[in-house]
C-alpha atoms as a PDB file:
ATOM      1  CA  UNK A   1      -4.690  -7.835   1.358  1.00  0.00           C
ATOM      2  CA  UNK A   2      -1.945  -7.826   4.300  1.00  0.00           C
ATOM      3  CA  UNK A   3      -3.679  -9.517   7.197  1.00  0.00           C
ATOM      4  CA  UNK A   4      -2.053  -9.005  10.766  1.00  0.00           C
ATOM      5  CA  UNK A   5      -2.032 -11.297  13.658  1.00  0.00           C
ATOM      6  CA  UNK A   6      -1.595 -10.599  17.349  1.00  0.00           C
ATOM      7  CA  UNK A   7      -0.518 -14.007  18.771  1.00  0.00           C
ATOM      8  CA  UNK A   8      -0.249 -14.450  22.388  1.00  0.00           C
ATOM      9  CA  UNK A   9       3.297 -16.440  22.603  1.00  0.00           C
ATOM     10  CA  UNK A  10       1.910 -19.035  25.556  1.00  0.00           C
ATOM     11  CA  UNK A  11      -1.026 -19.496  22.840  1.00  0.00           C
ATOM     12  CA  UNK A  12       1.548 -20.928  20.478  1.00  0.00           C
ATOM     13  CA  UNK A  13       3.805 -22.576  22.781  1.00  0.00           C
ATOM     14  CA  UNK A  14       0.529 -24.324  23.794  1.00  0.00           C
ATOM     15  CA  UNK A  15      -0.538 -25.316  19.964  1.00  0.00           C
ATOM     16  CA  UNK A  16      -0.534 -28.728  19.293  1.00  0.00           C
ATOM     17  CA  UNK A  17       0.811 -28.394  15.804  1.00  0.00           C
ATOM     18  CA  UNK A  18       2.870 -24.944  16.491  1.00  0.00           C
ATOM     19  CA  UNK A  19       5.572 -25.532  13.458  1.00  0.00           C
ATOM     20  CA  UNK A  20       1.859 -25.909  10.325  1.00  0.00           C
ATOM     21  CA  UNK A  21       0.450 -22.850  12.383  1.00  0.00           C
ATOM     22  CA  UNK A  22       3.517 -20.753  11.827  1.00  0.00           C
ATOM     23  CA  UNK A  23       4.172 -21.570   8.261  1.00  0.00           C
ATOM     24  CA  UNK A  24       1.045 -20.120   7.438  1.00  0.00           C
ATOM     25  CA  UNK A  25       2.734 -16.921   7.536  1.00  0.00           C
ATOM     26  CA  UNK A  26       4.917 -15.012   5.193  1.00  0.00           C
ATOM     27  CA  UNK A  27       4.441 -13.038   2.038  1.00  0.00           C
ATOM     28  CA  UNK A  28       2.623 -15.894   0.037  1.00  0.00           C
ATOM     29  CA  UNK A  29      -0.484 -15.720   2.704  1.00  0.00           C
ATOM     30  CA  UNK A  30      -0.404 -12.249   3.524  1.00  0.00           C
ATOM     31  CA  UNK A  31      -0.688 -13.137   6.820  1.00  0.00           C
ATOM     32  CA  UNK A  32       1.714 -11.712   9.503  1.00  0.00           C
ATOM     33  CA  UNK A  33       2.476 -11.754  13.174  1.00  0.00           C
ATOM     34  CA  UNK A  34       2.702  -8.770  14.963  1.00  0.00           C
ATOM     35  CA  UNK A  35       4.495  -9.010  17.987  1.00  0.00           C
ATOM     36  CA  UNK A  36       4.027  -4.955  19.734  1.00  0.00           C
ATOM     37  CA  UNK A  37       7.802  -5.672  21.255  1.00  0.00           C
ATOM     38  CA  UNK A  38      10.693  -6.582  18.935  1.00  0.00           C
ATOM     39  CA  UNK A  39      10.471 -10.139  17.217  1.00  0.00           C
ATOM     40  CA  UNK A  40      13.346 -11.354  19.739  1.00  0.00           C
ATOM     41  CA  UNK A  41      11.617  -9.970  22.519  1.00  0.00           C
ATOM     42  CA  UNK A  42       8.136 -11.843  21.459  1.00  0.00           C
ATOM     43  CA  UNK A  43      10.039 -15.189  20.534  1.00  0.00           C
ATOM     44  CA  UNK A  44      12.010 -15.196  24.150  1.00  0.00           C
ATOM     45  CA  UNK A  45       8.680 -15.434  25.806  1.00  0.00           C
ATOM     46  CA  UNK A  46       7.526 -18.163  23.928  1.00  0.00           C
ATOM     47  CA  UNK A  47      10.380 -19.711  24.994  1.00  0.00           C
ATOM     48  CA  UNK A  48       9.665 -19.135  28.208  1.00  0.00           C
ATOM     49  CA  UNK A  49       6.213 -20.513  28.013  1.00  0.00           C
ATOM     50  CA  UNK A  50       7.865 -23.847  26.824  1.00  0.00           C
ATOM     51  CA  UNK A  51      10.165 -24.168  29.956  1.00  0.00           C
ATOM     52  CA  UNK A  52       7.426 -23.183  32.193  1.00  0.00           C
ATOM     53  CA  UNK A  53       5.457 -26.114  30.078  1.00  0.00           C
ATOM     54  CA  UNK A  54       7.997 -28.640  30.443  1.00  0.00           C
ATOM     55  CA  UNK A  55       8.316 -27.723  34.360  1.00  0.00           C
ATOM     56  CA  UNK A  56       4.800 -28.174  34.999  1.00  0.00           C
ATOM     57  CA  UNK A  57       4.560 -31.354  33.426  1.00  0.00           C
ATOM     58  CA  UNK A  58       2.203 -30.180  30.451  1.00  0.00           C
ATOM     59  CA  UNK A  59       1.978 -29.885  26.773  1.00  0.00           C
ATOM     60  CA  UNK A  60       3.398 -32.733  24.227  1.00  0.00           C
ATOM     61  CA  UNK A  61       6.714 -33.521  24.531  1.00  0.00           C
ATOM     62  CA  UNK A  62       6.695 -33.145  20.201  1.00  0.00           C
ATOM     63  CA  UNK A  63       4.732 -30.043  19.628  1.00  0.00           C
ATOM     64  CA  UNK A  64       6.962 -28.143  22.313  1.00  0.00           C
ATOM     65  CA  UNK A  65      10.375 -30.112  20.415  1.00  0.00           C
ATOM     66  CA  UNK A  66       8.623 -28.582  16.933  1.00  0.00           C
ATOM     67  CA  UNK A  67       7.363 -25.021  18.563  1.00  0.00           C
ATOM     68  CA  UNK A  68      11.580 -24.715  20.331  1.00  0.00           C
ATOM     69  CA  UNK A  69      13.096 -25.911  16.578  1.00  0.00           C
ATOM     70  CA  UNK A  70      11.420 -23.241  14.896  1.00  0.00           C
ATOM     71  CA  UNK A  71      12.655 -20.801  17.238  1.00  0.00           C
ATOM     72  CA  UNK A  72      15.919 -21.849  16.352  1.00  0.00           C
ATOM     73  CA  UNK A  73      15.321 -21.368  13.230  1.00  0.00           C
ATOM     74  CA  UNK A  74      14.399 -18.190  13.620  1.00  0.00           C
ATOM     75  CA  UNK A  75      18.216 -17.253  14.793  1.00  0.00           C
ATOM     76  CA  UNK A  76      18.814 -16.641  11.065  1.00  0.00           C
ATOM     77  CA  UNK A  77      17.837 -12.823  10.601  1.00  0.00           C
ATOM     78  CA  UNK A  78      17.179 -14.339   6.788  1.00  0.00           C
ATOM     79  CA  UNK A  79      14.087 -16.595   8.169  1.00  0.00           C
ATOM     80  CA  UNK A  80      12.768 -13.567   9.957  1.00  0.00           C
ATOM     81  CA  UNK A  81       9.934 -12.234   7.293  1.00  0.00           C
ATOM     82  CA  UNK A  82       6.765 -13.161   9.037  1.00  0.00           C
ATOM     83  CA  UNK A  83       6.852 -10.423  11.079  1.00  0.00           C
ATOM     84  CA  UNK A  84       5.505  -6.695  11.223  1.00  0.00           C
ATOM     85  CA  UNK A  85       5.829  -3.926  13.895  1.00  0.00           C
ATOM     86  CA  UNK A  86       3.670  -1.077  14.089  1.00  0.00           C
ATOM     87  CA  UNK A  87       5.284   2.305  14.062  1.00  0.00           C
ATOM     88  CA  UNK A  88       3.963   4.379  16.571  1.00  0.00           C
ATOM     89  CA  UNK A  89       2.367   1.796  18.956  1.00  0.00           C
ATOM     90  CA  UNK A  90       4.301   1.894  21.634  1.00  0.00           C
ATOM     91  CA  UNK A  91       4.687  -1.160  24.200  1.00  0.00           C
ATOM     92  CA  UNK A  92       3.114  -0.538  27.647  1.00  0.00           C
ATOM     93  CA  UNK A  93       5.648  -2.893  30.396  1.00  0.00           C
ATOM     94  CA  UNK A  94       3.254  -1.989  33.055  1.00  0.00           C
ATOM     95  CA  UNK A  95       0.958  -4.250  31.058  1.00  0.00           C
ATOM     96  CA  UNK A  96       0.679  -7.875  30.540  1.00  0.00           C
ATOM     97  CA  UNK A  97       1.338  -8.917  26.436  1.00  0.00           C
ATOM     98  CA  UNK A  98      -2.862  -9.425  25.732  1.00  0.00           C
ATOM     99  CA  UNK A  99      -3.405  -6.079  27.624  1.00  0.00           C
ATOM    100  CA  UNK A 100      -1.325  -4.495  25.147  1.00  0.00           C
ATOM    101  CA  UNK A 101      -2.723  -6.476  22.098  1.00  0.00           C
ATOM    102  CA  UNK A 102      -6.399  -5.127  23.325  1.00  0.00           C
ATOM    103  CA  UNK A 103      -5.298  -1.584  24.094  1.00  0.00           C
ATOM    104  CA  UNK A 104      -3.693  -2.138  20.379  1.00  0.00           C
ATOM    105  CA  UNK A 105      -6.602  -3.857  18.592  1.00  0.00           C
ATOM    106  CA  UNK A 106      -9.115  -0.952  19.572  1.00  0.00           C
ATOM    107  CA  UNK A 107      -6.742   1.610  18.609  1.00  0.00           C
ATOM    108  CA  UNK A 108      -5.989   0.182  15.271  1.00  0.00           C
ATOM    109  CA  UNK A 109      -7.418  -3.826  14.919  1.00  0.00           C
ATOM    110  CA  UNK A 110      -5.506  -6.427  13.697  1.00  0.00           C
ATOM    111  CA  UNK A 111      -7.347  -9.178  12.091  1.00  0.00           C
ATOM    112  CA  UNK A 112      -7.774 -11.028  15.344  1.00  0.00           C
ATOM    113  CA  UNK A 113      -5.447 -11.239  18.466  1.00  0.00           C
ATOM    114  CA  UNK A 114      -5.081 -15.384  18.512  1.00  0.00           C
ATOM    115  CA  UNK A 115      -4.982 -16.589  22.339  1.00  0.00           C
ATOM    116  CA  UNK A 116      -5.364 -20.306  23.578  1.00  0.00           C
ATOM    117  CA  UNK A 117      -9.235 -19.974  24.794  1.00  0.00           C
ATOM    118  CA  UNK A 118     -10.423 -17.060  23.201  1.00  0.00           C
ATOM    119  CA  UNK A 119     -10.754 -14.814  26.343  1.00  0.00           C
ATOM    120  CA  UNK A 120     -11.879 -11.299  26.812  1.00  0.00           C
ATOM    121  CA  UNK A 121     -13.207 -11.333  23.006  1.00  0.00           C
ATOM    122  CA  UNK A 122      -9.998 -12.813  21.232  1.00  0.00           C
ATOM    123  CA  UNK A 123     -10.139 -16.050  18.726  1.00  0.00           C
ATOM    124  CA  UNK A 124      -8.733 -19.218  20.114  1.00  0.00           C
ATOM    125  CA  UNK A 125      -5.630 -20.076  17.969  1.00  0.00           C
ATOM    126  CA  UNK A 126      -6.186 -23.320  17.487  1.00  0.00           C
ATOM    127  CA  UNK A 127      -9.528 -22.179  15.391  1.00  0.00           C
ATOM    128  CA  UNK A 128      -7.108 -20.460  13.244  1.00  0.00           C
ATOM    129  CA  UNK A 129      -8.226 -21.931   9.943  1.00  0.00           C
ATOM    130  CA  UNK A 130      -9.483 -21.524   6.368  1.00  0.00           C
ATOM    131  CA  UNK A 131     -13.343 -21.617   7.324  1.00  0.00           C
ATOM    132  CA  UNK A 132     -12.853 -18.659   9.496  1.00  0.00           C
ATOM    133  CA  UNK A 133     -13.375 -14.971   7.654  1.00  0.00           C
ATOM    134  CA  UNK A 134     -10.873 -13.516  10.171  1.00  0.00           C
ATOM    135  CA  UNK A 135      -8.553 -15.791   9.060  1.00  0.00           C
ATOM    136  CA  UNK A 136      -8.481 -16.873   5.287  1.00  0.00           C
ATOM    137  CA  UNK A 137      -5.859 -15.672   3.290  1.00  0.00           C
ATOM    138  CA  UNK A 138      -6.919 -12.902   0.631  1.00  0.00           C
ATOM    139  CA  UNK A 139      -5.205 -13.862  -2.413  1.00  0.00           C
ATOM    140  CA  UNK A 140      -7.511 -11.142  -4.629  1.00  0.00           C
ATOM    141  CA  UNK A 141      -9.885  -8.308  -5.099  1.00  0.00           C
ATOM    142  CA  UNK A 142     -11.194  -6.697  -7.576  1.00  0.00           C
ATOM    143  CA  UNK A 143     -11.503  -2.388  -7.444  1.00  0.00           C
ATOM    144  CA  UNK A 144     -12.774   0.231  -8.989  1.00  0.00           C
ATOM    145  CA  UNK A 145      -9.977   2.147 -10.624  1.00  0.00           C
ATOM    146  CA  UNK A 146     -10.118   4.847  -8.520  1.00  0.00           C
ATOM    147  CA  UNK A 147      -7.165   6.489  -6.359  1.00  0.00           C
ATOM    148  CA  UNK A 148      -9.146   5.980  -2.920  1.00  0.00           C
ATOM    149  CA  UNK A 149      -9.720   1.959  -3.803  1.00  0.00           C
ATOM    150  CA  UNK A 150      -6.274   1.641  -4.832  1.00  0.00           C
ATOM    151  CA  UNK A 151      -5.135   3.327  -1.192  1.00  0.00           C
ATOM    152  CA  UNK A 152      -7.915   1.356   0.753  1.00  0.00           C
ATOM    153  CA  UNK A 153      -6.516  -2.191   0.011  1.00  0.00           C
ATOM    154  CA  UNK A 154      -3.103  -1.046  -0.311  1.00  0.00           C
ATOM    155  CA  UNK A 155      -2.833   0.883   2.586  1.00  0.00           C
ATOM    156  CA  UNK A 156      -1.489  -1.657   5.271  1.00  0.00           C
ATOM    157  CA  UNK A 157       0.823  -3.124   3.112  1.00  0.00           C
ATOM    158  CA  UNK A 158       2.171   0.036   2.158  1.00  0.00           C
ATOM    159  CA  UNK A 159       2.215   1.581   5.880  1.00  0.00           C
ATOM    160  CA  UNK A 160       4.277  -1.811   6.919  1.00  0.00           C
ATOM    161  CA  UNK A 161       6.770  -1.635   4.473  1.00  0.00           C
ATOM    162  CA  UNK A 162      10.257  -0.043   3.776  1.00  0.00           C
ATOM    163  CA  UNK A 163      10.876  -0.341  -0.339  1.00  0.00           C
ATOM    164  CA  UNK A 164       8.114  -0.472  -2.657  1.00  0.00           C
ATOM    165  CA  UNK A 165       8.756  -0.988  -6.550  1.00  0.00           C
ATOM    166  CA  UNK A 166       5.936  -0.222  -9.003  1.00  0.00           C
ATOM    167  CA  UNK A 167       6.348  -2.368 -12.336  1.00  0.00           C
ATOM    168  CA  UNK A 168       4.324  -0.686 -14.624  1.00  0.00           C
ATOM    169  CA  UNK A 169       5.626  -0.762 -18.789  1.00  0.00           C
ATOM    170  CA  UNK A 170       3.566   1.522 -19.721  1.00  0.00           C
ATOM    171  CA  UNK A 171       4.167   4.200 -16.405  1.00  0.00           C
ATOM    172  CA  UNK A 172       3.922   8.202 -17.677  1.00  0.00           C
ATOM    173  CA  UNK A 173       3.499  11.361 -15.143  1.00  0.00           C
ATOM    174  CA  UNK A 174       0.218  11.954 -16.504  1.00  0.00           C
ATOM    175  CA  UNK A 175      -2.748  13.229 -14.774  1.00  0.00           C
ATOM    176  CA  UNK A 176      -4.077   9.495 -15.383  1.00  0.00           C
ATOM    177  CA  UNK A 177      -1.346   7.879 -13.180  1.00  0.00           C
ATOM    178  CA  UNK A 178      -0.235  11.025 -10.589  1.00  0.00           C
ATOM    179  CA  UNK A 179      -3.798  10.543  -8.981  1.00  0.00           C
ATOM    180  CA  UNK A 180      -2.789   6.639  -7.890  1.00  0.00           C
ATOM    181  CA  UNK A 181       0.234   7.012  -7.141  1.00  0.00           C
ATOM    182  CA  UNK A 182       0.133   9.916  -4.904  1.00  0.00           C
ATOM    183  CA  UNK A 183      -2.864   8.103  -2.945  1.00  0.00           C
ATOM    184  CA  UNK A 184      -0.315   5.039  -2.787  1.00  0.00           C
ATOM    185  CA  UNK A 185       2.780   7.301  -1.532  1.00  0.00           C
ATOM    186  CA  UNK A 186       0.634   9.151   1.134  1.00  0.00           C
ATOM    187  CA  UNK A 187      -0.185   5.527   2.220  1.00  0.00           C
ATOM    188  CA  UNK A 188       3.145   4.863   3.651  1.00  0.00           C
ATOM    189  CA  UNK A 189       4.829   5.315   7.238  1.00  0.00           C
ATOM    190  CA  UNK A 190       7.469   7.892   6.776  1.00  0.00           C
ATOM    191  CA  UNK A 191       9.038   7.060  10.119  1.00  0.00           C
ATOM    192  CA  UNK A 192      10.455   3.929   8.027  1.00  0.00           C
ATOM    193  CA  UNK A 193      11.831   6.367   5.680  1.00  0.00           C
ATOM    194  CA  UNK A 194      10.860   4.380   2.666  1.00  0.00           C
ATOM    195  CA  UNK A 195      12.100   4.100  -0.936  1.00  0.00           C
ATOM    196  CA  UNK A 196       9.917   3.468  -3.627  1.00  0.00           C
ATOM    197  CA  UNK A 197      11.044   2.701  -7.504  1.00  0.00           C
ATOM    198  CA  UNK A 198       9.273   2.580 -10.293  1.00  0.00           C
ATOM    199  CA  UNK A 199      10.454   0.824 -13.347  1.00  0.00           C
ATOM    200  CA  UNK A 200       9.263   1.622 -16.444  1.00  0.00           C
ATOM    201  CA  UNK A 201       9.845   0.260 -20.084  1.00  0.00           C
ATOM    202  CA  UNK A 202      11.528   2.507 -22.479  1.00  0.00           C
ATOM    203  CA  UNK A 203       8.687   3.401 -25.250  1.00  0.00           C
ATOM    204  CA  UNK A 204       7.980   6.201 -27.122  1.00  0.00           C
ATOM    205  CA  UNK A 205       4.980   6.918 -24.440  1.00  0.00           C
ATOM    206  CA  UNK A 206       7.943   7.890 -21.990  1.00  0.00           C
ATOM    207  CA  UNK A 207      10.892   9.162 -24.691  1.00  0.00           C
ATOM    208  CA  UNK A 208      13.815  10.141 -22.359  1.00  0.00           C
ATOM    209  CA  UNK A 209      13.498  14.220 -23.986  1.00  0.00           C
ATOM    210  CA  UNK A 210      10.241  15.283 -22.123  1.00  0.00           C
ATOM    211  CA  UNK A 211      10.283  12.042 -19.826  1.00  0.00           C
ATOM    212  CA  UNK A 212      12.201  13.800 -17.132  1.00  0.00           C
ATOM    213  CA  UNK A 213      10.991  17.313 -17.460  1.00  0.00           C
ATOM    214  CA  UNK A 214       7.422  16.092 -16.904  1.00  0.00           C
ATOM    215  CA  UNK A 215       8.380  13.864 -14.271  1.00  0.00           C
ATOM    216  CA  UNK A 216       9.803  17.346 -11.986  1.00  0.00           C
ATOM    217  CA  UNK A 217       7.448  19.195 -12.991  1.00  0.00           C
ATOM    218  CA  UNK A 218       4.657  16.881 -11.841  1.00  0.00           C
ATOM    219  CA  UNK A 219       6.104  14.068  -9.252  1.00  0.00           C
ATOM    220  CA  UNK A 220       8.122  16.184  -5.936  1.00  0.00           C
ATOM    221  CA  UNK A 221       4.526  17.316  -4.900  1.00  0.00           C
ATOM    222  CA  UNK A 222       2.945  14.105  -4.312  1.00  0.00           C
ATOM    223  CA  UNK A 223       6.525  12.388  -2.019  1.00  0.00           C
ATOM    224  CA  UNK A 224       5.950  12.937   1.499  1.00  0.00           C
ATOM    225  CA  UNK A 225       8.473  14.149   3.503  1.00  0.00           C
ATOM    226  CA  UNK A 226      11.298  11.422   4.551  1.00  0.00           C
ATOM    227  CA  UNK A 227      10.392   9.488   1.299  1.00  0.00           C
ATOM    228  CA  UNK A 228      12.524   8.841  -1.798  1.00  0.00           C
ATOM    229  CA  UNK A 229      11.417   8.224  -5.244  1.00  0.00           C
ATOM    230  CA  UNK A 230      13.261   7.212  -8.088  1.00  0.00           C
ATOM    231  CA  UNK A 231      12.116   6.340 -11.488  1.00  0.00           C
ATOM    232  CA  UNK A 232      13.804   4.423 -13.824  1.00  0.00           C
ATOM    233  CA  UNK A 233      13.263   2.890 -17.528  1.00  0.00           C
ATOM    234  CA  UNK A 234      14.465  -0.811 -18.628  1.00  0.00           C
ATOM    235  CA  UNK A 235      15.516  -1.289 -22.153  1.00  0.00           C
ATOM    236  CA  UNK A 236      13.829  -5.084 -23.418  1.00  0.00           C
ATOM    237  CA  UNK A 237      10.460  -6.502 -22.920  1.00  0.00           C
ATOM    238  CA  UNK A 238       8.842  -8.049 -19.951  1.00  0.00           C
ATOM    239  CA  UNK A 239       9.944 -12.312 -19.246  1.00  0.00           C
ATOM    240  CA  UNK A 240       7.119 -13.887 -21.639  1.00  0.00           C
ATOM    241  CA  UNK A 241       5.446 -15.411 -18.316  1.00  0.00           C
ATOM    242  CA  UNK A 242       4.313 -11.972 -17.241  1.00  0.00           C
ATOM    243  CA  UNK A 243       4.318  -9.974 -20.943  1.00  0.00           C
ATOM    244  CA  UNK A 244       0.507  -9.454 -20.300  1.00  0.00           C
ATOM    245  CA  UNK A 245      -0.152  -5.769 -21.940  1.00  0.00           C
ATOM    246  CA  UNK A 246      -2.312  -4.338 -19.108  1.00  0.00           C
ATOM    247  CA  UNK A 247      -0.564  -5.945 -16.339  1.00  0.00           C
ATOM    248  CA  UNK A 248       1.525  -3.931 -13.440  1.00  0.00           C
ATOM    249  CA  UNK A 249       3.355  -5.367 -10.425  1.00  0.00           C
ATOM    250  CA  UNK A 250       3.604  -3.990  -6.728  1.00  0.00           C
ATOM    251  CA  UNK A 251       6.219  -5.303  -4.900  1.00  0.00           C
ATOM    252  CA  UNK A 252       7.370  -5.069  -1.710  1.00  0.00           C
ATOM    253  CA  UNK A 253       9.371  -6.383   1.500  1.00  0.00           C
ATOM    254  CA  UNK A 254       5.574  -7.321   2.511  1.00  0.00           C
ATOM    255  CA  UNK A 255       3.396  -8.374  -0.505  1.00  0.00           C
ATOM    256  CA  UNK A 256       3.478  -8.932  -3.978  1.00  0.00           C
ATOM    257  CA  UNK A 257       0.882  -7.988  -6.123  1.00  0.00           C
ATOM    258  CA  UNK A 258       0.071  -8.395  -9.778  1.00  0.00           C
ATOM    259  CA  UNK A 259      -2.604  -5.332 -11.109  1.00  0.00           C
ATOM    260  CA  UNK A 260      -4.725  -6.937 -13.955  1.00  0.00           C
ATOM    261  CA  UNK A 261      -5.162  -3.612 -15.574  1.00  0.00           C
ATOM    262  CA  UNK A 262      -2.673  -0.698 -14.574  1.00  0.00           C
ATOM    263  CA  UNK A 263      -1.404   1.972 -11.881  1.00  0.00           C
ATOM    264  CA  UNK A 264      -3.903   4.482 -13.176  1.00  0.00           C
ATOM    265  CA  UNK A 265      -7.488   6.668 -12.828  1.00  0.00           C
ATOM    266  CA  UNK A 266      -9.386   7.367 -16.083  1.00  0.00           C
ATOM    267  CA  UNK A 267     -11.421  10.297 -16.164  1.00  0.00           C
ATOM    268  CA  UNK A 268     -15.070   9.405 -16.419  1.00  0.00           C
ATOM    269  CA  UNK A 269     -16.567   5.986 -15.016  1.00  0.00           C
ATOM    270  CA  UNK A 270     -13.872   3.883 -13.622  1.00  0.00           C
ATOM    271  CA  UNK A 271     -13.867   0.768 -14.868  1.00  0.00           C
ATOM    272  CA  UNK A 272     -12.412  -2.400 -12.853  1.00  0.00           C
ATOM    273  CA  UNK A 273      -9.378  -3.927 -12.307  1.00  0.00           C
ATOM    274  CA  UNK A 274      -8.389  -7.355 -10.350  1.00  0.00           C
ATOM    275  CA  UNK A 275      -5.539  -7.799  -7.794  1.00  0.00           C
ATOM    276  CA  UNK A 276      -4.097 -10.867  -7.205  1.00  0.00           C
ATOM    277  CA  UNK A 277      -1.064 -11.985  -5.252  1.00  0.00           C
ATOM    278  CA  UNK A 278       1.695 -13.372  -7.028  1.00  0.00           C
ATOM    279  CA  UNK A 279       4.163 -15.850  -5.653  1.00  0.00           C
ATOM    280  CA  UNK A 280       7.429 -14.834  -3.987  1.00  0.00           C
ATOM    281  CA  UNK A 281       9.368 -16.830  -6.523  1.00  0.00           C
ATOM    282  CA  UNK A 282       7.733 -14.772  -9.686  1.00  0.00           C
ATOM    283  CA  UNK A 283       8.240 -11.399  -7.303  1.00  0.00           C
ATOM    284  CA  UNK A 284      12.056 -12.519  -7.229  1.00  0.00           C
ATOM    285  CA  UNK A 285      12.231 -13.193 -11.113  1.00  0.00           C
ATOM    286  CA  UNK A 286      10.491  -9.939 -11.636  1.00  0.00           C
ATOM    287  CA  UNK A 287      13.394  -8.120  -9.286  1.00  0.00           C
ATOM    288  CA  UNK A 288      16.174  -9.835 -10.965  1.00  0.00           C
ATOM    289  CA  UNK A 289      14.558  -9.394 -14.483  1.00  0.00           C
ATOM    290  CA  UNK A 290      14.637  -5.513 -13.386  1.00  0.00           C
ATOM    291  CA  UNK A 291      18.124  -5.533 -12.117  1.00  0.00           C
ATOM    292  CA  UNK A 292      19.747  -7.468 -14.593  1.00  0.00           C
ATOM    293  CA  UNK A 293      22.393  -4.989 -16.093  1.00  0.00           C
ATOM    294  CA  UNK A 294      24.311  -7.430 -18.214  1.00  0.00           C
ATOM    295  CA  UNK A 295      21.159  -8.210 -20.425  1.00  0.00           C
ATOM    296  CA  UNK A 296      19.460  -4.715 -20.501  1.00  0.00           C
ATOM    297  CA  UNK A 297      20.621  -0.808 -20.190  1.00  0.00           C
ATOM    298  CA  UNK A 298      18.580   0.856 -17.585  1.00  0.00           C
ATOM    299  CA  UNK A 299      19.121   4.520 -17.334  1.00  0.00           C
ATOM    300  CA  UNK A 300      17.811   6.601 -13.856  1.00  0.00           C
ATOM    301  CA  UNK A 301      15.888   9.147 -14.987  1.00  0.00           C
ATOM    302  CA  UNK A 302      14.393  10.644 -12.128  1.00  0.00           C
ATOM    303  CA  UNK A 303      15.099  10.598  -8.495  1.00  0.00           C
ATOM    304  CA  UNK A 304      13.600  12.969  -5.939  1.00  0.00           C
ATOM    305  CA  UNK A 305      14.180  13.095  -2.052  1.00  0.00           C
ATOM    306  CA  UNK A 306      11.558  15.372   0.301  1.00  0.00           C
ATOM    307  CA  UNK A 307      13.388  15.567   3.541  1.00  0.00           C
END
């Protein structure tokens, strides 16, 4: 559901509408820029591609105004959450930027390097809209419940981030859930070294005297090295809004994700489950729901490290 964008900075300094094109970004599209340098690195060349601009006379006078705002903006760390760097995809300087984004894209494509004329087998940026498959946002599937569905649209999202928190009420180390969730842990990039939490109501399906002894005895095997997991229980019932009895949550710094019917495998046909984006705000009422200590007792049952 993560969709990743190679954008060629002189594309965008070059857009005529550069600050609507950029705000298409972020966690509620899914869509992200990759950059292959760092962020600053990618956002000083588009800089430069608006002096250069200005110099030679061409471009509006507004869109590069709009197109040098935003990168002020973009000063504040806090604005910076359109962005995603690949681990392990290193940046050649003996190369120009789209040489890298090709070398990149048939290594490991993103959804389309974005360019100003669509050279060399790239999609112009300025084409960059809802009527294009490359482009439209993917705001749900649905999946068999199977481990291997669950990892194949979760993958990216999980390989780009750094903390993951599964929401699931009804969460038990069972061999109905250890099946997902390992496929979902050996989704993610270790070099991040990522945390992952998963929150869990306190019911008598996960009673604190044989919660934790099942959870060691079945849970270090399936966190890769450089990985933590902790699992805790929260005392109280879900805000009304999301009280749906089959739903589960994914969050992360990337996506947010509501799971219309659980984290888990059931032996025998798998039946299907939809996934649909929720909006950063609910993710953030969810989170604060979670850690809000002066409403509920949470207790830390579990937490495991594989270094």
């Amino acid at each position: 559901m993560l969709r990743e964008y190679a954008v060629e900075p002189d594309a965008l300094a070059q857009h005529p509408l550069p600050y609507s094109f950029v705000m298409a970004f972020g966690s509620h599209s899914g869509r992200y820029l990759a950059t292959l340098q760092s962020s600053s690195k990618w956002r000083r060349r588009v800089a430069q591609a608006i002096h250069t601009m200005r110099e030679q006379g061409r471009g509006s006078a507004r869109a590069l105004a709009q197109c040098e705002a935003w990168l002020e903006e973009q000063q504040n760390t806090a604005s910076q959450t359109i962005y995603v760097d690949r681990t392990g995809s290193p940046y050649d300087g003996r190369l120009s930027w789209l040489e890298n984004a090709l070398k990149q894209h048939a290594d490991d494509p993103f959804d389309a390097v974005l360019t100003e004329d669509g050279r060399r087998g790239t999609q112009r940026i300025d084409e960059a809209h809802d009527g294009q498959s490359w482009w439209r946002a993917v705001q749900s599937r649905r999946i068999a419940k199977k481990p291997e569905q669950y990892g194949d649209v979760f993958g990216r999202t999980l390989a780009r981030s750094h903390s993951v928190l599964l929401l699931d009420p009804y969460f038990s180390p069972s061999s109905r859930h250890v099946g997902v969730l390992g496929e979902l842990l050996g989704q993610l990039e270790v070099a991040r070294g990522p945390s992952v939490e998963i929150v869990c109501l306190c019911t008598a399906n996960n009673s604190a005297d044989t919660f934790e002894v099942d959870c060691e005895r079945r849970l270090p095997r399936l966190v890769p090295a450089g990985v933590t997991l902790k699992v805790r229980r929260v005392e109280g019932a879900l805000p009304e809004k999301f009280d749906k009895f089959h739903d589960r949550f994914l969050l992360t710094d990337r996506l947010n994700v509501m799971v219309g019917y659980g984290f888990d495998s059931p032996f025998g046909a798998a039946p299907t489950t939809t996934l649909a984006m929720i909006t950063p705000e609910d993710a953030m009422e969810l989170r604060s729901w979670i850690d809000d200590s002066s409403r509920f007792a949470t207790d830390v049952l579990w937490v495991h490290r594989r270094d």
